[in-house]
C-alpha atoms as a PDB file:
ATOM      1  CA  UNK A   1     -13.362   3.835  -2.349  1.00  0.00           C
ATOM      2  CA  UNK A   2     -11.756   3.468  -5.999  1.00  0.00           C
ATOM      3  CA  UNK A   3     -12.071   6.202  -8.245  1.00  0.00           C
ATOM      4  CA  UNK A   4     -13.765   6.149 -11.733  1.00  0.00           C
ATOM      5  CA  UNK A   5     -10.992   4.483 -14.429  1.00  0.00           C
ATOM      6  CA  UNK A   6      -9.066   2.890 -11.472  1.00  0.00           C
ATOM      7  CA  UNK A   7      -8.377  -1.054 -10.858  1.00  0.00           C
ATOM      8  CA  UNK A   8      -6.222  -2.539  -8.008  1.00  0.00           C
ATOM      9  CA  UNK A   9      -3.699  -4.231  -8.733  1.00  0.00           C
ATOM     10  CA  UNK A  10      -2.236  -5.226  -5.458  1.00  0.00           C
ATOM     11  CA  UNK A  11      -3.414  -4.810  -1.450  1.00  0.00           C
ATOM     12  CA  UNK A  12      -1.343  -4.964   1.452  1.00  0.00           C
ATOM     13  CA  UNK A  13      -3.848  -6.459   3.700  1.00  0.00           C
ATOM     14  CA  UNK A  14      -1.302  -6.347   6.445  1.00  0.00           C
ATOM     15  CA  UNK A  15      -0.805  -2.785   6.508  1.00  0.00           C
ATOM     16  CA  UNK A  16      -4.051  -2.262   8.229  1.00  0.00           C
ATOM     17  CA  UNK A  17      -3.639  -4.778  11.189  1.00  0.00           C
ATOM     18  CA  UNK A  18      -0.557  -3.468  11.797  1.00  0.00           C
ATOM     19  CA  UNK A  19      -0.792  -0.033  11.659  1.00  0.00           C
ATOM     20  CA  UNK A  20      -3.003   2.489  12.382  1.00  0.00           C
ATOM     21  CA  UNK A  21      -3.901   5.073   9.057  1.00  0.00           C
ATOM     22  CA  UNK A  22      -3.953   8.476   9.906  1.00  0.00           C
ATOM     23  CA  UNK A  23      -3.591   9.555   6.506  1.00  0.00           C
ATOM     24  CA  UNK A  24      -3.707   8.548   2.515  1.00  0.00           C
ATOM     25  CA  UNK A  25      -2.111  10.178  -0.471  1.00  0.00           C
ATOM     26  CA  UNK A  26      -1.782   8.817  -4.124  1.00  0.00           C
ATOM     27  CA  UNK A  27       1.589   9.384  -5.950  1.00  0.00           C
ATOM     28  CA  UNK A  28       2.784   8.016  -8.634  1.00  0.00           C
ATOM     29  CA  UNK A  29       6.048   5.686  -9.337  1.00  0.00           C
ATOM     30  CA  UNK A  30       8.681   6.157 -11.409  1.00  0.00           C
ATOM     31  CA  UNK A  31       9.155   2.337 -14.028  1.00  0.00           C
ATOM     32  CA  UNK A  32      10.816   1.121 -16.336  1.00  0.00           C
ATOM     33  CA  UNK A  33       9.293  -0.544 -19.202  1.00  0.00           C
ATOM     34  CA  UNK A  34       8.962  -4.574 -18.291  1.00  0.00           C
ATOM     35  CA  UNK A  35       7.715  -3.184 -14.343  1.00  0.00           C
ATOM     36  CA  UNK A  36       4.855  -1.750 -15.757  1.00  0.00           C
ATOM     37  CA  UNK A  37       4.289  -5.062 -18.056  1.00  0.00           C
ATOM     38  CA  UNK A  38       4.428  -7.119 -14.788  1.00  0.00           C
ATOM     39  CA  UNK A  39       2.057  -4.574 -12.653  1.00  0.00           C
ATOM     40  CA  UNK A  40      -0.447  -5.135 -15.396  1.00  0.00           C
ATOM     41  CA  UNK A  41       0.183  -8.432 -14.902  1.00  0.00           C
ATOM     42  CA  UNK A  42      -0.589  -8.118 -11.323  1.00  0.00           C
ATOM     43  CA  UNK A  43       2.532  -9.778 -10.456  1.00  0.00           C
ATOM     44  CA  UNK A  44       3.515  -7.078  -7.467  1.00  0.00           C
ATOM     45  CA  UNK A  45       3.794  -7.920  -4.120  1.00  0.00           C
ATOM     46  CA  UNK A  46       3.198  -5.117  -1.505  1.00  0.00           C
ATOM     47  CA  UNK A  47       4.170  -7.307   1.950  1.00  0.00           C
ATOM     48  CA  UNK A  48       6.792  -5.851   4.586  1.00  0.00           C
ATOM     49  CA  UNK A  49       7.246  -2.827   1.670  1.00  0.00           C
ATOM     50  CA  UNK A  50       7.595   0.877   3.332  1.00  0.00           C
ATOM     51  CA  UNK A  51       8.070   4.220   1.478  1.00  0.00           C
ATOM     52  CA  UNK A  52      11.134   6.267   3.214  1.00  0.00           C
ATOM     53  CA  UNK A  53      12.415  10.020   2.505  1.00  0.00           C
ATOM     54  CA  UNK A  54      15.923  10.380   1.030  1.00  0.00           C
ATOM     55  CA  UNK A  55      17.395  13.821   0.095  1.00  0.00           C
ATOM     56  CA  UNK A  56      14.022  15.157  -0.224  1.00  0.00           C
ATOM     57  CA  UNK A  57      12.539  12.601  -2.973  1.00  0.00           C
ATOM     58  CA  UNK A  58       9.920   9.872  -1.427  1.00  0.00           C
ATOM     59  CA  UNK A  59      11.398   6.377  -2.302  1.00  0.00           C
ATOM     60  CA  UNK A  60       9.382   2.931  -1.697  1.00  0.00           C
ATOM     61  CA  UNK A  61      11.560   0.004  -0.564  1.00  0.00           C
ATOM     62  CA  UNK A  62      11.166  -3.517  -0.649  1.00  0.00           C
ATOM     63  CA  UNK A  63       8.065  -3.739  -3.066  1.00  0.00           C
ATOM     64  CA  UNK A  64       8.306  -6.877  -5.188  1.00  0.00           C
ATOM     65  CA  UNK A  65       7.545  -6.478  -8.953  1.00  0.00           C
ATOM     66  CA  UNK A  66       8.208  -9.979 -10.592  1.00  0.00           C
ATOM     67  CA  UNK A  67      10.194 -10.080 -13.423  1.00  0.00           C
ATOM     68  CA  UNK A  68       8.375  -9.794 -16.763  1.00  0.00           C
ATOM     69  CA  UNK A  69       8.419 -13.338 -18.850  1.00  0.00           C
ATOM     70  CA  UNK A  70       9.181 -11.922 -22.422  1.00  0.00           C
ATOM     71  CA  UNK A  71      11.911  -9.417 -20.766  1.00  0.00           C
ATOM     72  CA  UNK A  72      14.984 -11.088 -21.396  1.00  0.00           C
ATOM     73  CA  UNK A  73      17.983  -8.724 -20.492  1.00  0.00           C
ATOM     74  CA  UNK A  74      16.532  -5.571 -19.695  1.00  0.00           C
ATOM     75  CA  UNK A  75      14.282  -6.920 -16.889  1.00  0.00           C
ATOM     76  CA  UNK A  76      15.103  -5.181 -14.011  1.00  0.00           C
ATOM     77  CA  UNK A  77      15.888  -6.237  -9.979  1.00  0.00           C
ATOM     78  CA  UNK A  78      12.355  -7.314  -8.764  1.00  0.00           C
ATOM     79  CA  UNK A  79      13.228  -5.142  -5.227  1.00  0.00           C
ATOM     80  CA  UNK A  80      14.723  -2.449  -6.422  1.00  0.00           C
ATOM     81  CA  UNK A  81      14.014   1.138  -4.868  1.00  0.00           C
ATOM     82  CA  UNK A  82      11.136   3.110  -6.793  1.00  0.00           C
ATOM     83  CA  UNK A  83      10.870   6.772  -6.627  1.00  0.00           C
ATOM     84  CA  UNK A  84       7.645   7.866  -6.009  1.00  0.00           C
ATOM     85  CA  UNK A  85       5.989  11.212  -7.599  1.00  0.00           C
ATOM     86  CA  UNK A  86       4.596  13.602  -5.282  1.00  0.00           C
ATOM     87  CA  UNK A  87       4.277  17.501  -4.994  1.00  0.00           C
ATOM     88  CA  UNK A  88       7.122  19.432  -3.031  1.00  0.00           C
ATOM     89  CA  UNK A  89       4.395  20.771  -0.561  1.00  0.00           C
ATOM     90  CA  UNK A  90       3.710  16.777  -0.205  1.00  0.00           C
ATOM     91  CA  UNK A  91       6.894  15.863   0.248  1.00  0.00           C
ATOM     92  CA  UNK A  92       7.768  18.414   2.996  1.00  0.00           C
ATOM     93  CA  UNK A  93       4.324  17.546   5.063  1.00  0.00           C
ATOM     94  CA  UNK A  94       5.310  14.240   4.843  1.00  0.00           C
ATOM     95  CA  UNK A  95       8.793  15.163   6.213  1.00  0.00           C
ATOM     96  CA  UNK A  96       7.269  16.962   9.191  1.00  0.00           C
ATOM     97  CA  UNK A  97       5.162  14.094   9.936  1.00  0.00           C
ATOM     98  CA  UNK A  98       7.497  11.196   9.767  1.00  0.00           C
ATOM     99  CA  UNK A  99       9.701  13.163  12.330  1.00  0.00           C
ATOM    100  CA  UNK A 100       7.072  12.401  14.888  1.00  0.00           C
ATOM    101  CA  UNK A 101       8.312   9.556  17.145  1.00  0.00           C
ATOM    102  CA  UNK A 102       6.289   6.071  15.731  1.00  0.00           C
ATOM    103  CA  UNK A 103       5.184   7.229  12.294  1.00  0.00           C
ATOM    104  CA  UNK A 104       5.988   5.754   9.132  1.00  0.00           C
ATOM    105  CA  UNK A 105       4.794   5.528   5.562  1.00  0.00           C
ATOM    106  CA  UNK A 106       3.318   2.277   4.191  1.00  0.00           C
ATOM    107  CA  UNK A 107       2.108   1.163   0.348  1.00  0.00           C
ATOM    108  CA  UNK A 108      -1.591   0.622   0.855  1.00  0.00           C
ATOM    109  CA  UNK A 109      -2.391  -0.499  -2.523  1.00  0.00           C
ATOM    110  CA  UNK A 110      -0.726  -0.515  -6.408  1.00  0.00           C
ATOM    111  CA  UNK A 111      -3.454   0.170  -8.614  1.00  0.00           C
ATOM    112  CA  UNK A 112      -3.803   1.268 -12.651  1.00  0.00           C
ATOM    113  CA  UNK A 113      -5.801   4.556 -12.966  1.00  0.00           C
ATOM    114  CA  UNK A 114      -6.097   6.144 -16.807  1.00  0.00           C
ATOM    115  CA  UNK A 115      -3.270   3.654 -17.306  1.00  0.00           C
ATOM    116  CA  UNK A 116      -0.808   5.238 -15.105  1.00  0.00           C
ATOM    117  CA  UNK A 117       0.871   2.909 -12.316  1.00  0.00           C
ATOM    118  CA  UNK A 118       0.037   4.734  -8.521  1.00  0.00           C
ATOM    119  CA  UNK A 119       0.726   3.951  -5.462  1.00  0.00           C
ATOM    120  CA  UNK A 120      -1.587   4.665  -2.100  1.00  0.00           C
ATOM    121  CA  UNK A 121       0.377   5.620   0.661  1.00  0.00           C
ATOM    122  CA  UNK A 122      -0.270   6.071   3.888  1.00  0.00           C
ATOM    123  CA  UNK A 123       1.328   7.913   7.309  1.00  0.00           C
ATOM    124  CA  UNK A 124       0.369   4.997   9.628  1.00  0.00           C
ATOM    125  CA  UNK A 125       1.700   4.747  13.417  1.00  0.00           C
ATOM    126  CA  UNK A 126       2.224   1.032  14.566  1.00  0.00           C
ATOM    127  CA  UNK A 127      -0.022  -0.889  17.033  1.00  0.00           C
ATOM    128  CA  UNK A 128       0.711  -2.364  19.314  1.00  0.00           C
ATOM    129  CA  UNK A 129      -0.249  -6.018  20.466  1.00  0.00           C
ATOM    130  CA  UNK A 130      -3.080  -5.712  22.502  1.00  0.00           C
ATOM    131  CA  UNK A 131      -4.321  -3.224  19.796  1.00  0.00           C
ATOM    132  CA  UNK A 132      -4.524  -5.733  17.423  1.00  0.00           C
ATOM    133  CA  UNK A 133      -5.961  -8.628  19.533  1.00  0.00           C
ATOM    134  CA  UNK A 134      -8.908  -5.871  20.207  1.00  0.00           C
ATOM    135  CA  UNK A 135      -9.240  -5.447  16.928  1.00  0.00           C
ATOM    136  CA  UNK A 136      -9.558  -9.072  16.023  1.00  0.00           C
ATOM    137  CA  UNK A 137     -11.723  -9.835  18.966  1.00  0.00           C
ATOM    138  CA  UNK A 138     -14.198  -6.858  18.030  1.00  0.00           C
ATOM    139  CA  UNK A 139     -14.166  -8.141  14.191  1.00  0.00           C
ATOM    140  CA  UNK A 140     -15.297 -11.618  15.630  1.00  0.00           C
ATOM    141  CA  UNK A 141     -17.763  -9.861  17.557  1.00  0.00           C
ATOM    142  CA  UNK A 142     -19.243  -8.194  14.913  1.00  0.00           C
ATOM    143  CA  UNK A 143     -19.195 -12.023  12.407  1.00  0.00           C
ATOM    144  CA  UNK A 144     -21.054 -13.415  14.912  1.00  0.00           C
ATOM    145  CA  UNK A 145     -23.785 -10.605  15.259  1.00  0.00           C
ATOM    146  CA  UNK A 146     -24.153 -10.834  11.744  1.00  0.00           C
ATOM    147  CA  UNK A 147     -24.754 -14.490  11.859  1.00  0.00           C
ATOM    148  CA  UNK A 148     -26.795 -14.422  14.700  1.00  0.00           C
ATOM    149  CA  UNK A 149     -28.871 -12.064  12.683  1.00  0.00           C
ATOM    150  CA  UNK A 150     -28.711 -14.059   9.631  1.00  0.00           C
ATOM    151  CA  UNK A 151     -29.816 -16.663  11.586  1.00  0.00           C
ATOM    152  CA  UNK A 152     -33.077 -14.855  13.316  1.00  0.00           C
ATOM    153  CA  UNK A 153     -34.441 -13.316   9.714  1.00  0.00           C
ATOM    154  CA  UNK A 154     -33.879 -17.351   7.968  1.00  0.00           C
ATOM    155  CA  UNK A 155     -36.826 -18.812  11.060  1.00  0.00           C
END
C-alpha cells in the first residue's frame, strides 16, 4: 500500500512471479541530475534489475533510466550502477540474509515520495517452476470464481 505523498513510477511485475518476497525495505538512490528528470518522466525500466552488496554499500544493477531528451552531454549511461541509501544496521541484515543459499535482492518498484527518488527492495528467494504454474493455475481459479459469481448476482 503507497504511502501519503508517494506515486509509482515504475513496477517490476515480474519480480513477484518469479520470486517469492520475504521481505520489503525502501532506500533511497543516489542520481545525477538528468536521471531524476527521466524518473519523473517515468522513463525507468525495472526488468531483469537486482540490487547486490559491494564493500558494504547496497548497489542496484541493470535498472534502465532512459536518457533525458534536453540532456545533451551530461546525460549519463542509461544502466549504470546506482548506489542505494540505506542504514548500516540495514545494510548488515541484509548481508546476513543474502548469505543464505537462494536469496537475493530485487527492485520492486521506483516511486517519487516528497519528491525524493526511492526504491522498494525486496529479499526474495526464487521459485521454482511448478511454483509458478500453481500460482497461475490458482489465479485462474480464483478469475473464474469471480465470474461465475458475477455471473449468478447479473440473473
Amino acid at each position: 500500500m503507497p504511502k501519503k505523498g508517494t506515486k509509482v513510477i515504475a513496477r517490476n511485475k515480474k519480480a513477484t512471479h518469479d520470486y517469492h518476497i520475504e521481505e520489503t525495505l525502501e532506500a533511497g538512490i543516489v542520481l545525477t541530475g538528468t536521471e531524476i528528470k527521466s524518473i519523473r518522466q517515468g522513463r525507468v525500466n525495472l526488468k531483469d534489475s537486482y540490487a547486490r552488496i559491494k564493500d558494504g554499500e547496497v548497489y542496484v544493477v541493470n535498472m534502465h533510466i532512459s536518457p533525458y531528451e534536453q540532456g545533451n552531454r551530461f546525460n549519463h549511461d542509461p544502466t549504470r550502477e546506482r548506489k542505494l541509501l540505506l542504514h548500516k544496521q540495514e545494510i548488515n541484515k541484509l548481508i546476513g540474509l543474502t548469505q543464505q543459499k537462494g536469496y537475493t535482492l530485487v527492485p520492486l518498484d521506483v516511486h517519487l515520495r516528497n519528491g525524493f527518488a526511492k526504491v522498494e527492495l525486496a529479499l526474495a528467494k526464487g521459485k521454482k517452476l511448478y511454483d509458478k504454474r500453481a500460482a497461475i493455475a490458482k489465479r485462474d481459479a480464483e478469475r473464474e470464481i469471480q465470474r461465475q459469481l458475477k455471473e449468478r448476482i447479473r440473473g
